[in-house]
N, C-alpha and C. Protein backbone atom coordinates (compact mmCIF):
# COMPACT_ATOMS: atom_id res chain seq x y z
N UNK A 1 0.85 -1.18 0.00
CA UNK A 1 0.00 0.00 0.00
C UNK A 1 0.88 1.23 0.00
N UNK A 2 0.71 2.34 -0.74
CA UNK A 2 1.28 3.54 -1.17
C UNK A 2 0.67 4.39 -0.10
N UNK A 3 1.98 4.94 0.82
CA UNK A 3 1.75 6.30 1.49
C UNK A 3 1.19 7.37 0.99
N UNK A 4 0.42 8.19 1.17
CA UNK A 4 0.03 9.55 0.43
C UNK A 4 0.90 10.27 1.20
N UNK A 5 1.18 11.62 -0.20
CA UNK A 5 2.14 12.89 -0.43
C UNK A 5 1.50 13.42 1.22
N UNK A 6 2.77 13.75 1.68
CA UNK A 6 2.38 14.66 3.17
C UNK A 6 2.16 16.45 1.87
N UNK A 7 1.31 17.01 1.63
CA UNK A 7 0.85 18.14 1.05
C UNK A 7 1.03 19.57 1.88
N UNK A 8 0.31 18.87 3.17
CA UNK A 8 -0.46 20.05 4.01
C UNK A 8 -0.02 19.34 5.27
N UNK A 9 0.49 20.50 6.26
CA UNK A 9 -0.09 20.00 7.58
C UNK A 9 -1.14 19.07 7.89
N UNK A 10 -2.00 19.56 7.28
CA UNK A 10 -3.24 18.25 7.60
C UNK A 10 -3.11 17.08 7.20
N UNK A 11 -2.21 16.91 6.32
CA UNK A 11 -2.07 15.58 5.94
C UNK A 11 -0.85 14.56 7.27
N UNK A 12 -0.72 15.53 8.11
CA UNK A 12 0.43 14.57 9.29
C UNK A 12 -0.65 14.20 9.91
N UNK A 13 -0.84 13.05 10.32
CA UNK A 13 -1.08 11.74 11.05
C UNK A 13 -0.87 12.45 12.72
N UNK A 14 -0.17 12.61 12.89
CA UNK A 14 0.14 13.54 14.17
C UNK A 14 -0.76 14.65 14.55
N UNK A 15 -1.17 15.38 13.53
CA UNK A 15 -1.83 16.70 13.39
C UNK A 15 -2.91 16.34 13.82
N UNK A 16 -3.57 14.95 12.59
CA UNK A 16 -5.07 15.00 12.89
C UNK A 16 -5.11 13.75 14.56
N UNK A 17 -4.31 13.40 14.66
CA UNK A 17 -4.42 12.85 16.04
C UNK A 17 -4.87 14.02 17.03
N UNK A 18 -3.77 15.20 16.98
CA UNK A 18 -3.99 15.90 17.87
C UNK A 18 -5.23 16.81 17.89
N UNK A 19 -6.10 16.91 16.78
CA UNK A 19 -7.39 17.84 16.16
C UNK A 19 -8.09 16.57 17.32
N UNK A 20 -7.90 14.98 16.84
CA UNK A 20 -9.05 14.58 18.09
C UNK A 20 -8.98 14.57 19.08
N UNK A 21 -7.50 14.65 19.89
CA UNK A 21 -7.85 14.98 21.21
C UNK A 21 -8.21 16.36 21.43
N UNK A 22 -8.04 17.85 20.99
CA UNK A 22 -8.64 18.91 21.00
C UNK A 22 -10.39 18.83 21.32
N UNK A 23 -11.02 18.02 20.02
CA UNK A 23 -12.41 17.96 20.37
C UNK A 23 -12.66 16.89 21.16
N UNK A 24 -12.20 15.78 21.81
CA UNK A 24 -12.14 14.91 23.26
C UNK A 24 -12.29 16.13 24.37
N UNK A 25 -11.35 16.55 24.19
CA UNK A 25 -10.84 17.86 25.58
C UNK A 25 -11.90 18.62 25.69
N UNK A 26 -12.50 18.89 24.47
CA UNK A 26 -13.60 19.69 24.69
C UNK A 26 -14.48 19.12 25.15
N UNK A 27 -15.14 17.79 24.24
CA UNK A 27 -16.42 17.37 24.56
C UNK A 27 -16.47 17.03 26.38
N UNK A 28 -15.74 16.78 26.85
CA UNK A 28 -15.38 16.21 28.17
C UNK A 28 -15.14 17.63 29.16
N UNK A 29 -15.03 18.17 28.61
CA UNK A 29 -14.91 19.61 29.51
C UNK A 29 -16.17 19.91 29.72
N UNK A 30 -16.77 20.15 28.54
CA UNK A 30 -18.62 20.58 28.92
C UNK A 30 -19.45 19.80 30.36
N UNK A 31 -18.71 19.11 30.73
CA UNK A 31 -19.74 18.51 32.20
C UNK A 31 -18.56 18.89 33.24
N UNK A 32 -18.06 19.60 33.16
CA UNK A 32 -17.23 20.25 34.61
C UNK A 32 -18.17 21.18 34.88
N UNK A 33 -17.56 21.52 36.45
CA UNK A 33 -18.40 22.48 37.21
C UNK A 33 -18.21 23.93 36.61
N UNK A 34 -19.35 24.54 36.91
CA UNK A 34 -18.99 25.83 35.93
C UNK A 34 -17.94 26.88 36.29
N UNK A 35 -17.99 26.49 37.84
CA UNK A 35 -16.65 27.59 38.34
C UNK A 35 -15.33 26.99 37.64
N UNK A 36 -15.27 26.15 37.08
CA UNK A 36 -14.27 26.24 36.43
C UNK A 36 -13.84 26.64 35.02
N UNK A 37 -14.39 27.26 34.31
CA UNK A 37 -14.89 27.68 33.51
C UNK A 37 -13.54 28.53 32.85
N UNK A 38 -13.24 29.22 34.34
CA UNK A 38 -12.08 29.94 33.76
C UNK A 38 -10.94 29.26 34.50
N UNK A 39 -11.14 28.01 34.85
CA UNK A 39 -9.91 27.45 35.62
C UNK A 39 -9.28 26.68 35.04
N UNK A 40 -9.73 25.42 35.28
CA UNK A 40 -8.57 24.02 34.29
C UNK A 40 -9.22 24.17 33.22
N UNK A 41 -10.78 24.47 33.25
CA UNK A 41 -11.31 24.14 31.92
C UNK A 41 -10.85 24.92 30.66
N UNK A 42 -10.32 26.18 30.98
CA UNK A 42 -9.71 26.99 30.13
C UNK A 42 -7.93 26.63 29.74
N UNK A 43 -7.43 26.24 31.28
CA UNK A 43 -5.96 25.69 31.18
C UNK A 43 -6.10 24.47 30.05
N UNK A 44 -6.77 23.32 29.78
CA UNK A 44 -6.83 22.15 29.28
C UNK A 44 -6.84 22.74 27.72
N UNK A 45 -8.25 23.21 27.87
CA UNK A 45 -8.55 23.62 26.20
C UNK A 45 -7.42 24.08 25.69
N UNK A 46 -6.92 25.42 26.34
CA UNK A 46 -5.68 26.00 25.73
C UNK A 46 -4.39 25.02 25.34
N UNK A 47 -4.42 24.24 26.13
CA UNK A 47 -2.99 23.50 25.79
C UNK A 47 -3.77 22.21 24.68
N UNK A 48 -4.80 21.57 24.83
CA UNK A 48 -5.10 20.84 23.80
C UNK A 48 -4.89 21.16 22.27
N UNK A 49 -5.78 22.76 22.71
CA UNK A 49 -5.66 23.62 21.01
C UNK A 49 -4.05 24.16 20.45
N UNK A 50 -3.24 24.29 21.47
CA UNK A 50 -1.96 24.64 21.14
C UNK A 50 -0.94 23.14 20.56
N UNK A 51 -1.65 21.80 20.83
CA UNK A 51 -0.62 21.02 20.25
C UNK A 51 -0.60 21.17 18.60
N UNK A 52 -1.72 21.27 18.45
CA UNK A 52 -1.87 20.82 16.47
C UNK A 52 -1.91 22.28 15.72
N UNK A 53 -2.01 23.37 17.14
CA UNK A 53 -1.80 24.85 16.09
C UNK A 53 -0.38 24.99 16.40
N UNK A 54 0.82 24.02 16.99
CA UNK A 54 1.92 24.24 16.95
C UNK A 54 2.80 23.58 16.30
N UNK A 55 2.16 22.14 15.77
CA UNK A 55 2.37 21.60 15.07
C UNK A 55 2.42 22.12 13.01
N UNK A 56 1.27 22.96 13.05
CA UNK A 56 0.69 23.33 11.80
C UNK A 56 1.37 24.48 11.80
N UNK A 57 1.85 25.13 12.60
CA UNK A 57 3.03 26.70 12.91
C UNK A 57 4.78 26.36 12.28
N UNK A 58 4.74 24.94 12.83
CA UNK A 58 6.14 24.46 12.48
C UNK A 58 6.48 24.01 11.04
N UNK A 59 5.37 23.49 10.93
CA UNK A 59 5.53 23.10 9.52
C UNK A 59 5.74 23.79 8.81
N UNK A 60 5.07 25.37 8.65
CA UNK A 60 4.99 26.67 7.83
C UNK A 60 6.23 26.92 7.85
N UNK A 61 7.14 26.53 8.85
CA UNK A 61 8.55 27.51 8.86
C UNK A 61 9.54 27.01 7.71
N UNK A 62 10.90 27.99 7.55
CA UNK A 62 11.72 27.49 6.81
C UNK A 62 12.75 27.04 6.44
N UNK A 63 12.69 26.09 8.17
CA UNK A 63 14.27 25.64 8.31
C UNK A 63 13.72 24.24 9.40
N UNK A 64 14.10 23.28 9.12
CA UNK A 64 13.83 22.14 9.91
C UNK A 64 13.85 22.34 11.34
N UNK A 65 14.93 23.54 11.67
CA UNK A 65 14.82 23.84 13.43
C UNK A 65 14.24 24.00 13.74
N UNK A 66 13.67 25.18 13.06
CA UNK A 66 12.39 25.93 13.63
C UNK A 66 11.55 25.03 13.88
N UNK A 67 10.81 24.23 12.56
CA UNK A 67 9.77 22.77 12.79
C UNK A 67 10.36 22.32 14.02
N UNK A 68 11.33 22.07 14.20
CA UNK A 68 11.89 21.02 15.56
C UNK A 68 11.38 21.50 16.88
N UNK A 69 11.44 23.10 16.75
CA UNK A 69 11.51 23.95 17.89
C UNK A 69 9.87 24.12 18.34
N UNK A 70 9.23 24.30 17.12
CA UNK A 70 7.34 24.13 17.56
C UNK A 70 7.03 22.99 17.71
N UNK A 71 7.59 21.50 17.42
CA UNK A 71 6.82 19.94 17.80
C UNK A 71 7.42 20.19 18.94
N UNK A 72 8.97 20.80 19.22
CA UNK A 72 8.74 20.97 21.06
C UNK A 72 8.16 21.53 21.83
N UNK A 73 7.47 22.41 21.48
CA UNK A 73 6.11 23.31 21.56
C UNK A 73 4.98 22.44 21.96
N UNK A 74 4.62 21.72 21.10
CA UNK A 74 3.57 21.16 21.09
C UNK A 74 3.93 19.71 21.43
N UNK A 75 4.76 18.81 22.13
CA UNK A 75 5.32 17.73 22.90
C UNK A 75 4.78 18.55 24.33
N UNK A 76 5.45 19.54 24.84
CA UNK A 76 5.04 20.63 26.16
C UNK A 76 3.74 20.47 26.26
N UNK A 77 2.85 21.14 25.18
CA UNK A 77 1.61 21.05 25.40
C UNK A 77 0.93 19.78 25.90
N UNK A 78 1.33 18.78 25.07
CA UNK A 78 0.76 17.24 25.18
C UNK A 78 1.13 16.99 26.72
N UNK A 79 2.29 17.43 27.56
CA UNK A 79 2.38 17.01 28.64
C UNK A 79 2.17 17.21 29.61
N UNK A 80 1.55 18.74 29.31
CA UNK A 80 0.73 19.69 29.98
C UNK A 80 -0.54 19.02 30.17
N UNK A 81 -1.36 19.04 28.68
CA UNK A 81 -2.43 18.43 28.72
C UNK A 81 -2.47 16.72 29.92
N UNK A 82 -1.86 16.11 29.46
CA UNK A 82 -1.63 14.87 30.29
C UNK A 82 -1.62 14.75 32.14
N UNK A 83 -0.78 16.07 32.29
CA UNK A 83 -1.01 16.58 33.68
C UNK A 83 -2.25 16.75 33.82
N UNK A 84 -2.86 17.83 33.28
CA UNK A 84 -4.13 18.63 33.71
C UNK A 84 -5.35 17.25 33.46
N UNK A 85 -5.60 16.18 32.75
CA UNK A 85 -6.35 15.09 32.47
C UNK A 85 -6.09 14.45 34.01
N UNK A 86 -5.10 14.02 34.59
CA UNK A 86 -4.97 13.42 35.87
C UNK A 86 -5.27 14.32 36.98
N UNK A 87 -5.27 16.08 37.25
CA UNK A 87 -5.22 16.67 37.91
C UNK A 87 -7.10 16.18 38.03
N UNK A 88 -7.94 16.76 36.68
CA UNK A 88 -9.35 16.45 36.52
C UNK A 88 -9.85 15.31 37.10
N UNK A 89 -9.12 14.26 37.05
CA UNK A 89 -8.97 12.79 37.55
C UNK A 89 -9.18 13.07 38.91
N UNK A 90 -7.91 13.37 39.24
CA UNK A 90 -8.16 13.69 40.93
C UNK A 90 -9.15 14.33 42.04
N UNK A 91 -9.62 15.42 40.82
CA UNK A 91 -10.82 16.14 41.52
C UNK A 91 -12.19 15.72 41.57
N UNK A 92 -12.04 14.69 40.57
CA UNK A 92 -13.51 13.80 39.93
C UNK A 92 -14.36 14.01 39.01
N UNK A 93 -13.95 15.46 38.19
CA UNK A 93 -14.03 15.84 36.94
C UNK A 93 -14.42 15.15 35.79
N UNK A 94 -13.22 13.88 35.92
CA UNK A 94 -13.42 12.84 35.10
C UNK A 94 -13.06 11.36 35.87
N UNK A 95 -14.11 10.17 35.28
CA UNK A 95 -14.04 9.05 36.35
C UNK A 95 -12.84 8.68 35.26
N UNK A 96 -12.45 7.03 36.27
CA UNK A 96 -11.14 6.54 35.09
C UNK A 96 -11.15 6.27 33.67
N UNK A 97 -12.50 6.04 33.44
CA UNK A 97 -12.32 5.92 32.28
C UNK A 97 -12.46 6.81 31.11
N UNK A 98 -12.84 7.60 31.59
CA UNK A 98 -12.72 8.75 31.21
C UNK A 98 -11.15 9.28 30.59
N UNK A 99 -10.82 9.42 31.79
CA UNK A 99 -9.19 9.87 31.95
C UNK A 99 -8.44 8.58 31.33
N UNK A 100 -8.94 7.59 31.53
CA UNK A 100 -7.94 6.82 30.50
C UNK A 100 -7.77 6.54 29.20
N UNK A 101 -8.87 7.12 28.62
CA UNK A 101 -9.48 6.94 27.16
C UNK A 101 -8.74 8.48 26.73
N UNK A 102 -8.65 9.36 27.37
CA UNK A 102 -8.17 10.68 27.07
C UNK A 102 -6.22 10.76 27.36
N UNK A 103 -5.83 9.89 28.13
CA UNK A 103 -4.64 9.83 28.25
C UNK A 103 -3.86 8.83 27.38
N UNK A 104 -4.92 8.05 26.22
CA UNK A 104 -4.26 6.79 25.70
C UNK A 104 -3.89 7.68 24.31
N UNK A 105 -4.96 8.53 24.49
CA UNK A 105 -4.89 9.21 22.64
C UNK A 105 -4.06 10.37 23.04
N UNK A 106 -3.67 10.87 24.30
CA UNK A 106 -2.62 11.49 24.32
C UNK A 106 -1.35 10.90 24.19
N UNK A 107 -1.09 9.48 24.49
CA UNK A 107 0.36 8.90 24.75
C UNK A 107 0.12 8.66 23.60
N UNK A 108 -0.67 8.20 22.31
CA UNK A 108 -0.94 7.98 21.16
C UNK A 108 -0.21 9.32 20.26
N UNK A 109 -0.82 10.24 20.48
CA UNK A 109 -0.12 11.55 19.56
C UNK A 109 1.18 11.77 20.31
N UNK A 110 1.75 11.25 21.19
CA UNK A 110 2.96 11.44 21.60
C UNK A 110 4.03 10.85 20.70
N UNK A 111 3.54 9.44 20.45
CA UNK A 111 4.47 8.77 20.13
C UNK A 111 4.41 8.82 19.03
N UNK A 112 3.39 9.33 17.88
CA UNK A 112 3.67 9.52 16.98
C UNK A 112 4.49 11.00 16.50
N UNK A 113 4.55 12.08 17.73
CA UNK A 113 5.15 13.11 17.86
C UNK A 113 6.37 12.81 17.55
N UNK A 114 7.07 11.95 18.68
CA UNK A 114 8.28 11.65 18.98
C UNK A 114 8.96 11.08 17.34
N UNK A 115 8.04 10.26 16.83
CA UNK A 115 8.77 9.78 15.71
C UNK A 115 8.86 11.02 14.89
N UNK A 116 7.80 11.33 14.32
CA UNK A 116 8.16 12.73 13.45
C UNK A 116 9.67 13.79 13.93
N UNK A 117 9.56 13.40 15.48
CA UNK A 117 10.68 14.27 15.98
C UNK A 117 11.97 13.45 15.56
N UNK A 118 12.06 12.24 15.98
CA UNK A 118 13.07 11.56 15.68
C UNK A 118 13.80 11.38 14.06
N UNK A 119 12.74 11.55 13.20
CA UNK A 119 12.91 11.50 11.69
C UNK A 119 13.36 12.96 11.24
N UNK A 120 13.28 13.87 12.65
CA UNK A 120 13.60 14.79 11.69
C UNK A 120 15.35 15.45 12.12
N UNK A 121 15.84 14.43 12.87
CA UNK A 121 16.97 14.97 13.22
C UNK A 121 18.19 13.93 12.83
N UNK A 122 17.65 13.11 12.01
CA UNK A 122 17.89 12.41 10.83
C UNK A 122 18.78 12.89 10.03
């Protein structure tokens, strides 16, 4: 089977991993308490939405560092996010399975992070 042309940002495998945990993060945020509204629920979103708009930032650039320097951008974010999913955990935000279904597709876009990272210092 023939790989398709990486074209677009959107075409990384990584990218659209990270677009679904963005709308995970969301859909799962909507049943927190509302005082949090401006608390984790805003901390989470932000770092969810910053993996794949840092990802799609790096790509635009015009020197492989730079790319190198925003997937470390957005590796941060993912581990951010990963924190703040267990912090939610803790408070009861989210039951385990919850949090584990949200932390698998995070270690999921990780590791496909990591490879893109690894291929690119190649």
């Amino acid at each position: 089977m023939k790989e398709k042309a990486v074209r677009s940002y959107r075409d990384l495998i990584v990218w659209q991993k990270a677009m679904e945990l963005v709308v995970e993060i969301y859909q799962r945020t909507r049943a927190f308490p509302g005082d949090e509204m401006f608390g984790l629920v805003s901390q989470m979103r932000r770092a969810a939405v910053s993996i794949p708009s840092n990802i799609a930032e790096g790509y635009g650039r015009s020197s492989t560092g730079e790319y190198k320097q925003f997937l470390g951008h957005a590796r941060g974010s993912l581990w951010e996010i990963e924190t703040q999913i267990l912090i939610a955990q803790k408070l009861n935000y989210l039951n385990d399975e919850e949090a584990s279904d949200l932390l698998k597709l995070a270690t999921e876009t990780g590791r496909i992070l990591h490879g893109l990272l690894s291929s690119l210092k190649k």
